[in-house]
PDB file of N, CA and C in Angstrom:
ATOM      1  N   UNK A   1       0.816  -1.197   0.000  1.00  0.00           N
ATOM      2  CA  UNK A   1       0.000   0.000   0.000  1.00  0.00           C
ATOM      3  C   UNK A   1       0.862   1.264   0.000  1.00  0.00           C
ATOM      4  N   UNK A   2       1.844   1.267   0.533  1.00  0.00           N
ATOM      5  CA  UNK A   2       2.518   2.764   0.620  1.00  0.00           C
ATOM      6  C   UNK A   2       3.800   2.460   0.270  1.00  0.00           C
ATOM      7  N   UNK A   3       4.622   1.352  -0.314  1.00  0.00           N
ATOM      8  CA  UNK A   3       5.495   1.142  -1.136  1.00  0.00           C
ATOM      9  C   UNK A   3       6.275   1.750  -1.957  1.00  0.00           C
ATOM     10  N   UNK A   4       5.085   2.422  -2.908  1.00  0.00           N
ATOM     11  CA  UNK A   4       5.527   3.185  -3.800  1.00  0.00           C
ATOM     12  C   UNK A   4       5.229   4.714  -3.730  1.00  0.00           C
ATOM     13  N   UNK A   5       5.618   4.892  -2.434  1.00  0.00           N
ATOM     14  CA  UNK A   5       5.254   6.720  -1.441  1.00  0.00           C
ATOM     15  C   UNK A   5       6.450   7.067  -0.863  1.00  0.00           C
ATOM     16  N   UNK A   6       7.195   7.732  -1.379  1.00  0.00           N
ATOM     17  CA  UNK A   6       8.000   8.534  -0.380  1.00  0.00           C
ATOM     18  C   UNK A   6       7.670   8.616   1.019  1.00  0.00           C
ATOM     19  N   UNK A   7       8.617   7.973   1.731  1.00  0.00           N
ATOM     20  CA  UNK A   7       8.075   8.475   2.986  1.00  0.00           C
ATOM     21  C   UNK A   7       7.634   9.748   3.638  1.00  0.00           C
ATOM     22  N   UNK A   8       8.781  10.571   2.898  1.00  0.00           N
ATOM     23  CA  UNK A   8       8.912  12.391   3.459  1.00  0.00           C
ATOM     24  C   UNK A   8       7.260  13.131   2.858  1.00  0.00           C
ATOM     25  N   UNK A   9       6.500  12.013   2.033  1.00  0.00           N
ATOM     26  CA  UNK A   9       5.408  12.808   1.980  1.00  0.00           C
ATOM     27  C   UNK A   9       4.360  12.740   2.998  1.00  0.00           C
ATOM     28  N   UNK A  10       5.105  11.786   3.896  1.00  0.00           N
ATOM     29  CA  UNK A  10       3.860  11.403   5.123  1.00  0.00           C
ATOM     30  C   UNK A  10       4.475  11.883   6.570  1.00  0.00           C
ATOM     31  N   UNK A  11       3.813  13.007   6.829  1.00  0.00           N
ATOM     32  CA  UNK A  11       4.191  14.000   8.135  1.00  0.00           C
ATOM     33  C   UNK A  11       3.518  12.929   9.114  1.00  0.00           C
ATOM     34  N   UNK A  12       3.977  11.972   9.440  1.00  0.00           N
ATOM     35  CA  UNK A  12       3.478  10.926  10.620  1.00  0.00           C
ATOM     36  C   UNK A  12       4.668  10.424  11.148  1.00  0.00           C
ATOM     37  N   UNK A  13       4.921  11.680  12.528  1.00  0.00           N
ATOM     38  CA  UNK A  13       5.945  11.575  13.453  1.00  0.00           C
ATOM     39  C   UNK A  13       5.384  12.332  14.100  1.00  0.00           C
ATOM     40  N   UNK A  14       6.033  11.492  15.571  1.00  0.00           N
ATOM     41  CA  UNK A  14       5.738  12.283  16.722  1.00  0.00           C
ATOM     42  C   UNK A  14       6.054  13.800  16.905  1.00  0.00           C
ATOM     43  N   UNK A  15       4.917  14.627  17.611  1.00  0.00           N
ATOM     44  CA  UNK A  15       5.225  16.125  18.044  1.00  0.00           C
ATOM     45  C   UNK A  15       5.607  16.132  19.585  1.00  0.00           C
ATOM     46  N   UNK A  16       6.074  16.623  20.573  1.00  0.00           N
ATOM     47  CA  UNK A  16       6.325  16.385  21.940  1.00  0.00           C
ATOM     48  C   UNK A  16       6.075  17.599  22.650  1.00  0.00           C
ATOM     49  N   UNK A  17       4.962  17.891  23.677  1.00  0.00           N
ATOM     50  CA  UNK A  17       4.330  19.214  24.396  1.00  0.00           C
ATOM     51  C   UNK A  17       5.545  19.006  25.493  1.00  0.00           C
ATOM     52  N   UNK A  18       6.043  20.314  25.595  1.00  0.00           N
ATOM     53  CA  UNK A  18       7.763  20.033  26.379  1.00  0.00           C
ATOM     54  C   UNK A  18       7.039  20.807  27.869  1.00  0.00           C
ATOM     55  N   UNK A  19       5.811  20.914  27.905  1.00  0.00           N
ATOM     56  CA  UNK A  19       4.942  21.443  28.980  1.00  0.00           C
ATOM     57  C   UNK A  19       4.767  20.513  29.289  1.00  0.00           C
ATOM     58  N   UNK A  20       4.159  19.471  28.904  1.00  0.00           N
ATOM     59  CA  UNK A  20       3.506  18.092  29.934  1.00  0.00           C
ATOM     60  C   UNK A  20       4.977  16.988  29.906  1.00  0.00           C
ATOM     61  N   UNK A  21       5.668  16.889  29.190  1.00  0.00           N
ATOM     62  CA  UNK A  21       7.076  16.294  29.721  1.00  0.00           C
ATOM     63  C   UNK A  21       7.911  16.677  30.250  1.00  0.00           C
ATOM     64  N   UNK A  22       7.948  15.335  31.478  1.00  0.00           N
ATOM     65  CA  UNK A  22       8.469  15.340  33.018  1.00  0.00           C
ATOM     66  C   UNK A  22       9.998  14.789  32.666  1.00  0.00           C
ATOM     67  N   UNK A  23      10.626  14.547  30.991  1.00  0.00           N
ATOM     68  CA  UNK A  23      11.776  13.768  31.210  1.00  0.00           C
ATOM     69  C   UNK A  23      11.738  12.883  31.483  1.00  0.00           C
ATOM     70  N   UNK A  24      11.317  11.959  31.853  1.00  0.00           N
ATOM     71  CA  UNK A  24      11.349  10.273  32.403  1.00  0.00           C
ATOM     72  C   UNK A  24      11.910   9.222  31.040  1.00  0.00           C
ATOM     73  N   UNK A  25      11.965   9.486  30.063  1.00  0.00           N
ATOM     74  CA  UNK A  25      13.062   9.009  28.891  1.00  0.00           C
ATOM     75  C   UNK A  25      12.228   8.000  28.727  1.00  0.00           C
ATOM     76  N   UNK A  26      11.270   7.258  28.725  1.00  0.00           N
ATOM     77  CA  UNK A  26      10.229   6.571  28.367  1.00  0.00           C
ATOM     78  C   UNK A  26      10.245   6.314  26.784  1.00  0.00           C
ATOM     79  N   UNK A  27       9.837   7.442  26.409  1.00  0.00           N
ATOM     80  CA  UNK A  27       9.718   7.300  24.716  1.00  0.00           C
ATOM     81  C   UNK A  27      11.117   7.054  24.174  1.00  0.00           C
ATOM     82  N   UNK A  28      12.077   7.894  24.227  1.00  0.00           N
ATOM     83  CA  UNK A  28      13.644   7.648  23.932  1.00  0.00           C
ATOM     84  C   UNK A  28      14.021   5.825  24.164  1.00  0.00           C
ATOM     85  N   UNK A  29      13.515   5.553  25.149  1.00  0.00           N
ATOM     86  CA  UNK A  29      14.050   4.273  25.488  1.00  0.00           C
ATOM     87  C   UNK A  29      13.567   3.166  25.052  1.00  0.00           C
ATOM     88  N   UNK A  30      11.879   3.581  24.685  1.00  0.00           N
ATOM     89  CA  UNK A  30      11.319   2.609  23.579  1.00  0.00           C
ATOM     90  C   UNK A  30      11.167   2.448  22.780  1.00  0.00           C
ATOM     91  N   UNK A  31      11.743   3.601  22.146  1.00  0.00           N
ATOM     92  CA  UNK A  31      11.864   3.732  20.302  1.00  0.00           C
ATOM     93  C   UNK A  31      12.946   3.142  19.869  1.00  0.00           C
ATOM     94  N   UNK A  32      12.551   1.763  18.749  1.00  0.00           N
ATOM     95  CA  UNK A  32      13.651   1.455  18.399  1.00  0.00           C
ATOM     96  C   UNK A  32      14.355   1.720  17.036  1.00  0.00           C
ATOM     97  N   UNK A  33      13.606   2.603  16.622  1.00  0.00           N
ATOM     98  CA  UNK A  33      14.024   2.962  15.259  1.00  0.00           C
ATOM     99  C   UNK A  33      15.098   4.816  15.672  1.00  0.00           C
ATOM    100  N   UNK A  34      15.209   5.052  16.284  1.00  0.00           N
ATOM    101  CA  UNK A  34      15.836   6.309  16.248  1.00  0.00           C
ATOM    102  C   UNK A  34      15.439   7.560  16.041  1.00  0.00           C
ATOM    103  N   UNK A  35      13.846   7.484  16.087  1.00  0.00           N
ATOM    104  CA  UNK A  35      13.430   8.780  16.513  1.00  0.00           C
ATOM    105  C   UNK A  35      13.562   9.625  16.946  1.00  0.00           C
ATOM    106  N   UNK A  36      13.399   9.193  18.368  1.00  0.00           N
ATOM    107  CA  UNK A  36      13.762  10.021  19.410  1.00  0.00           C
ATOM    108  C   UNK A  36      15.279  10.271  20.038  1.00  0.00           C
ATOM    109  N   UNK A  37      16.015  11.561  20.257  1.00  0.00           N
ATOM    110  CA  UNK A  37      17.591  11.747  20.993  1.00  0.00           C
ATOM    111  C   UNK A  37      17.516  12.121  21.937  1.00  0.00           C
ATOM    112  N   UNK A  38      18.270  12.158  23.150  1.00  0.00           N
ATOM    113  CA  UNK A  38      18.427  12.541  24.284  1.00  0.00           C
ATOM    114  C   UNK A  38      18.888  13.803  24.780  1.00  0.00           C
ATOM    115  N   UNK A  39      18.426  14.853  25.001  1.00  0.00           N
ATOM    116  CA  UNK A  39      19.073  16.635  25.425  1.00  0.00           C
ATOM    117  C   UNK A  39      19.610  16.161  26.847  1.00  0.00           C
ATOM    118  N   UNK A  40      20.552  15.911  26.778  1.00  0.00           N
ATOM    119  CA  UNK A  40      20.976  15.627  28.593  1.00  0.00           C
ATOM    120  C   UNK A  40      21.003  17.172  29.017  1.00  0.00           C
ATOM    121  N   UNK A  41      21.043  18.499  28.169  1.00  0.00           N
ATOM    122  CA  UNK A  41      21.491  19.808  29.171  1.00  0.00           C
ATOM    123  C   UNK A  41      19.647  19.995  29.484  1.00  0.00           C
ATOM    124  N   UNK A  42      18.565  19.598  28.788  1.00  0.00           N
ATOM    125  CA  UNK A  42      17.088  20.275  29.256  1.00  0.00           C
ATOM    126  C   UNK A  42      16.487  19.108  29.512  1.00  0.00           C
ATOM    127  N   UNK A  43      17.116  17.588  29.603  1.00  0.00           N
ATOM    128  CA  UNK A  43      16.431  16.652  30.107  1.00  0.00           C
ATOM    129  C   UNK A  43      14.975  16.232  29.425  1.00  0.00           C
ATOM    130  N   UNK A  44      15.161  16.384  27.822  1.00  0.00           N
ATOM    131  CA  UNK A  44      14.136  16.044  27.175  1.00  0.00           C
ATOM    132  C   UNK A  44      14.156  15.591  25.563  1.00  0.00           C
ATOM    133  N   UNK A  45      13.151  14.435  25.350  1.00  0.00           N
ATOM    134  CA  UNK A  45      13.678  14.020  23.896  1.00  0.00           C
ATOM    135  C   UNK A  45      13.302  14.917  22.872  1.00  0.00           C
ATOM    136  N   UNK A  46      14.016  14.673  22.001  1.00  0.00           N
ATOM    137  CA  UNK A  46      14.029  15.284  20.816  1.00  0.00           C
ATOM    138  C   UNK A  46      14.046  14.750  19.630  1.00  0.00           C
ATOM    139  N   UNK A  47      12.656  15.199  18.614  1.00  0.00           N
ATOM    140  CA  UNK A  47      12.289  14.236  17.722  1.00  0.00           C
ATOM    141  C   UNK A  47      13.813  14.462  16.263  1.00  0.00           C
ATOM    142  N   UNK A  48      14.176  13.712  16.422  1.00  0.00           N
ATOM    143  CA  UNK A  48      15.499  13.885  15.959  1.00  0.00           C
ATOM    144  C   UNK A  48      15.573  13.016  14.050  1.00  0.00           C
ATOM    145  N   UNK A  49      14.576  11.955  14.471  1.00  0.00           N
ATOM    146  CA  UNK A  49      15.050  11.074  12.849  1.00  0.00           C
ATOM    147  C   UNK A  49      13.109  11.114  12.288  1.00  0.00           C
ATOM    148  N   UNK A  50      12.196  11.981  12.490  1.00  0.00           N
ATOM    149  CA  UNK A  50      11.202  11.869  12.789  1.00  0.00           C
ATOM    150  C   UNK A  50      10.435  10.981  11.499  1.00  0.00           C
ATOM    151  N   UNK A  51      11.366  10.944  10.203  1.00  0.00           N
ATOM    152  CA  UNK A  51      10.835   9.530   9.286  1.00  0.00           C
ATOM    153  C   UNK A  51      11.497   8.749   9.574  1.00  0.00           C
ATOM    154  N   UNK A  52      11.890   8.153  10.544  1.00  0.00           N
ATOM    155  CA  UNK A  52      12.079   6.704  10.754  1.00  0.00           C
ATOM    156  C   UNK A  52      10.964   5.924  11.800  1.00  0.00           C
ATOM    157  N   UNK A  53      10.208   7.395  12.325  1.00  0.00           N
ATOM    158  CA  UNK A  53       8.836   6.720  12.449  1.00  0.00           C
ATOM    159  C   UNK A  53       7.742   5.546  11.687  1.00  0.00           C
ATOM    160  N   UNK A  54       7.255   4.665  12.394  1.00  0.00           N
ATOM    161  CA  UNK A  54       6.731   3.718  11.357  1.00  0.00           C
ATOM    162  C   UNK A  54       5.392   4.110  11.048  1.00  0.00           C
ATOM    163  N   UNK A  55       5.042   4.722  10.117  1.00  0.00           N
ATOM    164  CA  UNK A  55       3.257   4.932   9.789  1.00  0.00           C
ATOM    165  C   UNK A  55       2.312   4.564  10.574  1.00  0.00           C
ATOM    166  N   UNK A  56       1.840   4.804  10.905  1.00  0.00           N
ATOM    167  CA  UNK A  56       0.478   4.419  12.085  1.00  0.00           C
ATOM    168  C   UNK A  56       0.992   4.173  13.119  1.00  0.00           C
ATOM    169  N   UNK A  57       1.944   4.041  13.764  1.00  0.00           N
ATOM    170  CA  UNK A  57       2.343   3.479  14.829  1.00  0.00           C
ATOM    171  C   UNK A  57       2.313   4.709  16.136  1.00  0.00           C
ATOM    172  N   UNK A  58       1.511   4.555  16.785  1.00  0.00           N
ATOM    173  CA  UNK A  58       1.820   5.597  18.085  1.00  0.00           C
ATOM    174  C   UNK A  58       1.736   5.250  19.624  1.00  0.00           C
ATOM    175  N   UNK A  59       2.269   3.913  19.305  1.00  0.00           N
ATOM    176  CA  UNK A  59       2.690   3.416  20.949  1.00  0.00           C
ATOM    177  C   UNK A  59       3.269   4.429  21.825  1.00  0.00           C
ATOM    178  N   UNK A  60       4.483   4.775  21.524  1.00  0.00           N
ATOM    179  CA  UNK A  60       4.802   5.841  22.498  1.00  0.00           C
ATOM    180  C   UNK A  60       3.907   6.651  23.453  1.00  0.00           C
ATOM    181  N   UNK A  61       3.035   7.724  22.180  1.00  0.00           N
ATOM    182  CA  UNK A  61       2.515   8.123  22.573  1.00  0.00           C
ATOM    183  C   UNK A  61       1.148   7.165  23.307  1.00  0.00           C
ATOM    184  N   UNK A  62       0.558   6.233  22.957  1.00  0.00           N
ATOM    185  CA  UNK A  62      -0.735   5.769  23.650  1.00  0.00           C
ATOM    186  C   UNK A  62      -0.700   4.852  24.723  1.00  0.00           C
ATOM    187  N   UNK A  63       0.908   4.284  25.220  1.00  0.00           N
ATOM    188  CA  UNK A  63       1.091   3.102  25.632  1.00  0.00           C
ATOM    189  C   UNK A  63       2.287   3.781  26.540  1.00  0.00           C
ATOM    190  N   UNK A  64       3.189   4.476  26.304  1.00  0.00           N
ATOM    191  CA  UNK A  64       4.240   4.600  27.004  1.00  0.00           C
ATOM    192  C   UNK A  64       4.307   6.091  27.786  1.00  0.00           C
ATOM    193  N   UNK A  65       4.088   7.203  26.951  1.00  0.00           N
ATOM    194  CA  UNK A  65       4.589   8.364  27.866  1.00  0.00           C
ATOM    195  C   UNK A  65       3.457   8.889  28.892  1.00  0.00           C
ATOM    196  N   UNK A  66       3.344   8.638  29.911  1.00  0.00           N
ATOM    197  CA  UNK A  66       2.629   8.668  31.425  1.00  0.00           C
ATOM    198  C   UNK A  66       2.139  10.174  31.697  1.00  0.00           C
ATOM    199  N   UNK A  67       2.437  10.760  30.586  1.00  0.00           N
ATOM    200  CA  UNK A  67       2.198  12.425  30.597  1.00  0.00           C
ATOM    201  C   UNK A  67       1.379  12.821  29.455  1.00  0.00           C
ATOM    202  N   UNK A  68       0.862  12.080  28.995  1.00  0.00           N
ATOM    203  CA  UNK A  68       0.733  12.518  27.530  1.00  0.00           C
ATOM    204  C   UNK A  68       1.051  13.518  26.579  1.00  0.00           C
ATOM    205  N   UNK A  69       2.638  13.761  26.306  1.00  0.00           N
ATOM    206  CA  UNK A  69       2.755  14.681  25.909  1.00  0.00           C
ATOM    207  C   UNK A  69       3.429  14.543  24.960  1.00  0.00           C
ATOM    208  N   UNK A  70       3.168  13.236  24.130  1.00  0.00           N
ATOM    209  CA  UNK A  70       3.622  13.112  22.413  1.00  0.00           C
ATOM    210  C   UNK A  70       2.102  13.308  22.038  1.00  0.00           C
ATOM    211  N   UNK A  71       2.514  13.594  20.835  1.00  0.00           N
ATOM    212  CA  UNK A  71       0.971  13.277  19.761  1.00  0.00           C
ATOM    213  C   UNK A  71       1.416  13.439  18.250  1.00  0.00           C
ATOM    214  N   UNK A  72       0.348  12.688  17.416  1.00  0.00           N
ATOM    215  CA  UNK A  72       0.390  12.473  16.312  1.00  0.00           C
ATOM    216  C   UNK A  72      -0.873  12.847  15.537  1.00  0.00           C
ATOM    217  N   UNK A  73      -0.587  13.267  14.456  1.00  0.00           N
ATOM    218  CA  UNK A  73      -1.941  13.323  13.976  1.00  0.00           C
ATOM    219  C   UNK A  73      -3.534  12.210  14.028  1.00  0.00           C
ATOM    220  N   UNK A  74      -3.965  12.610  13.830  1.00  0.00           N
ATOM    221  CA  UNK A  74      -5.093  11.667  13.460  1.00  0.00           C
ATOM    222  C   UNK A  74      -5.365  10.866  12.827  1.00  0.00           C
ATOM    223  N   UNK A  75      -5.876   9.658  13.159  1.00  0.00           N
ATOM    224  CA  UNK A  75      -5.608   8.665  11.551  1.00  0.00           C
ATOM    225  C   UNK A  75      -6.505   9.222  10.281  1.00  0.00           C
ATOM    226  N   UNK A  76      -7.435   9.936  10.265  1.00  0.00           N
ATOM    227  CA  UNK A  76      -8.140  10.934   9.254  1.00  0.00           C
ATOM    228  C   UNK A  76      -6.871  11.499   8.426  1.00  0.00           C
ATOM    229  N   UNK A  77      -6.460  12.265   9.364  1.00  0.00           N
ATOM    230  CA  UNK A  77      -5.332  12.921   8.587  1.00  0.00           C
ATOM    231  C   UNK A  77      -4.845  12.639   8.117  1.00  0.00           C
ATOM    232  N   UNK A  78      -4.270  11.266   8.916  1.00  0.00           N
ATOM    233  CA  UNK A  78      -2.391   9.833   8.281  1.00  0.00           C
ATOM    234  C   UNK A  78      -3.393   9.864   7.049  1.00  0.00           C
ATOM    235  N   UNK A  79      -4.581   9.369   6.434  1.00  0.00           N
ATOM    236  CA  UNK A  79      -5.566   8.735   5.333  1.00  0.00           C
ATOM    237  C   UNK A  79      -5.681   9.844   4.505  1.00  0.00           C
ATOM    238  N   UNK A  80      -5.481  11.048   4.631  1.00  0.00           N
ATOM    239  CA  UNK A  80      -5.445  12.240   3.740  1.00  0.00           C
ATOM    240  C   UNK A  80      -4.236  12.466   3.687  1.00  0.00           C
ATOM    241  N   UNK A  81      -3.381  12.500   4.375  1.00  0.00           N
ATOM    242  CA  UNK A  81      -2.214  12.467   3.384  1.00  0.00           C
ATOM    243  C   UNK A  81      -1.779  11.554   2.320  1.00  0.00           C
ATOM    244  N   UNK A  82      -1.437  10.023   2.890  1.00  0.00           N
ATOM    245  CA  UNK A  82      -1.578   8.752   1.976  1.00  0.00           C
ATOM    246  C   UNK A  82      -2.295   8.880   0.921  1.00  0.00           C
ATOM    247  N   UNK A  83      -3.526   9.720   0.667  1.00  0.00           N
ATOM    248  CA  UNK A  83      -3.873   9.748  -0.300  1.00  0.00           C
ATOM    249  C   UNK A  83      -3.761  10.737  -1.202  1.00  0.00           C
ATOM    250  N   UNK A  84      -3.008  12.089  -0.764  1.00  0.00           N
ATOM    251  CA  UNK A  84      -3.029  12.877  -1.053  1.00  0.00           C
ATOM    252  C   UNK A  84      -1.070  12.879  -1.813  1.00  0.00           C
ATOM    253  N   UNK A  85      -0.647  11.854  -1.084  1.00  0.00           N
ATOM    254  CA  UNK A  85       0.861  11.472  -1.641  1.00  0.00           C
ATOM    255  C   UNK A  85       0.908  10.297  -2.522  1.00  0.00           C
ATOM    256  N   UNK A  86      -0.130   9.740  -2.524  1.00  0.00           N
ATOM    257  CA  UNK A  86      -0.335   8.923  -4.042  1.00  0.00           C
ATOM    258  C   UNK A  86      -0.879   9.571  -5.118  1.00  0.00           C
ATOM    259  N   UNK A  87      -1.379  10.535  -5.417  1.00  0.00           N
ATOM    260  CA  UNK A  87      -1.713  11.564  -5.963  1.00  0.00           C
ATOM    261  C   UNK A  87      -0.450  12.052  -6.775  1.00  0.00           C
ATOM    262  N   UNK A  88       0.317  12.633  -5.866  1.00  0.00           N
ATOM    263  CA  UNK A  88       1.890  13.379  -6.380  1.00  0.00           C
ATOM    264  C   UNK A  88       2.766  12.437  -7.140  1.00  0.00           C
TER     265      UNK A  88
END
């Protein structure tokens, strides 16, 4: 299905509210693709590789960070873009 899509046309990566994160390295530590980097001077991640995010995937945010303070778009949205980057 998305094979033949550039990834860079699909803005589906995490955003991080640096207001509701407490630092607890949660997301950093469960991402295994390299998303997320570590600021050791402000004690907070940083969306650093943000297409090596996997499409739909928002564990982090729904499963791991205790603050809720990743988010991702909507799957409406992920479905308007995808379709809007098969298009291009």
């Amino acid at each position: 299905m998305l094979d033949n899509i550039d990834r860079k046309k699909i803005d589906w990566f995490p955003k991080i509210d640096y207001d509701k994160c407490i630092g607890c390295q949660k997301c950093f530590k469960f991402c295994r693709n390299g998303v997320y980097s570590w600021n050791k001077e402000k004690k907070q991640p940083i969306v650093v590789n943000p297409y090596n995010c996997i499409i739909g995937c928002s564990t982090c945010a729904s499963s791991v960070c205790p603050q809720n303070a990743i988010m991702f778009p909507t799957l409406e949205q992920l479905k308007e873009m995808i379709d809007k980057a098969k298009k291009s």
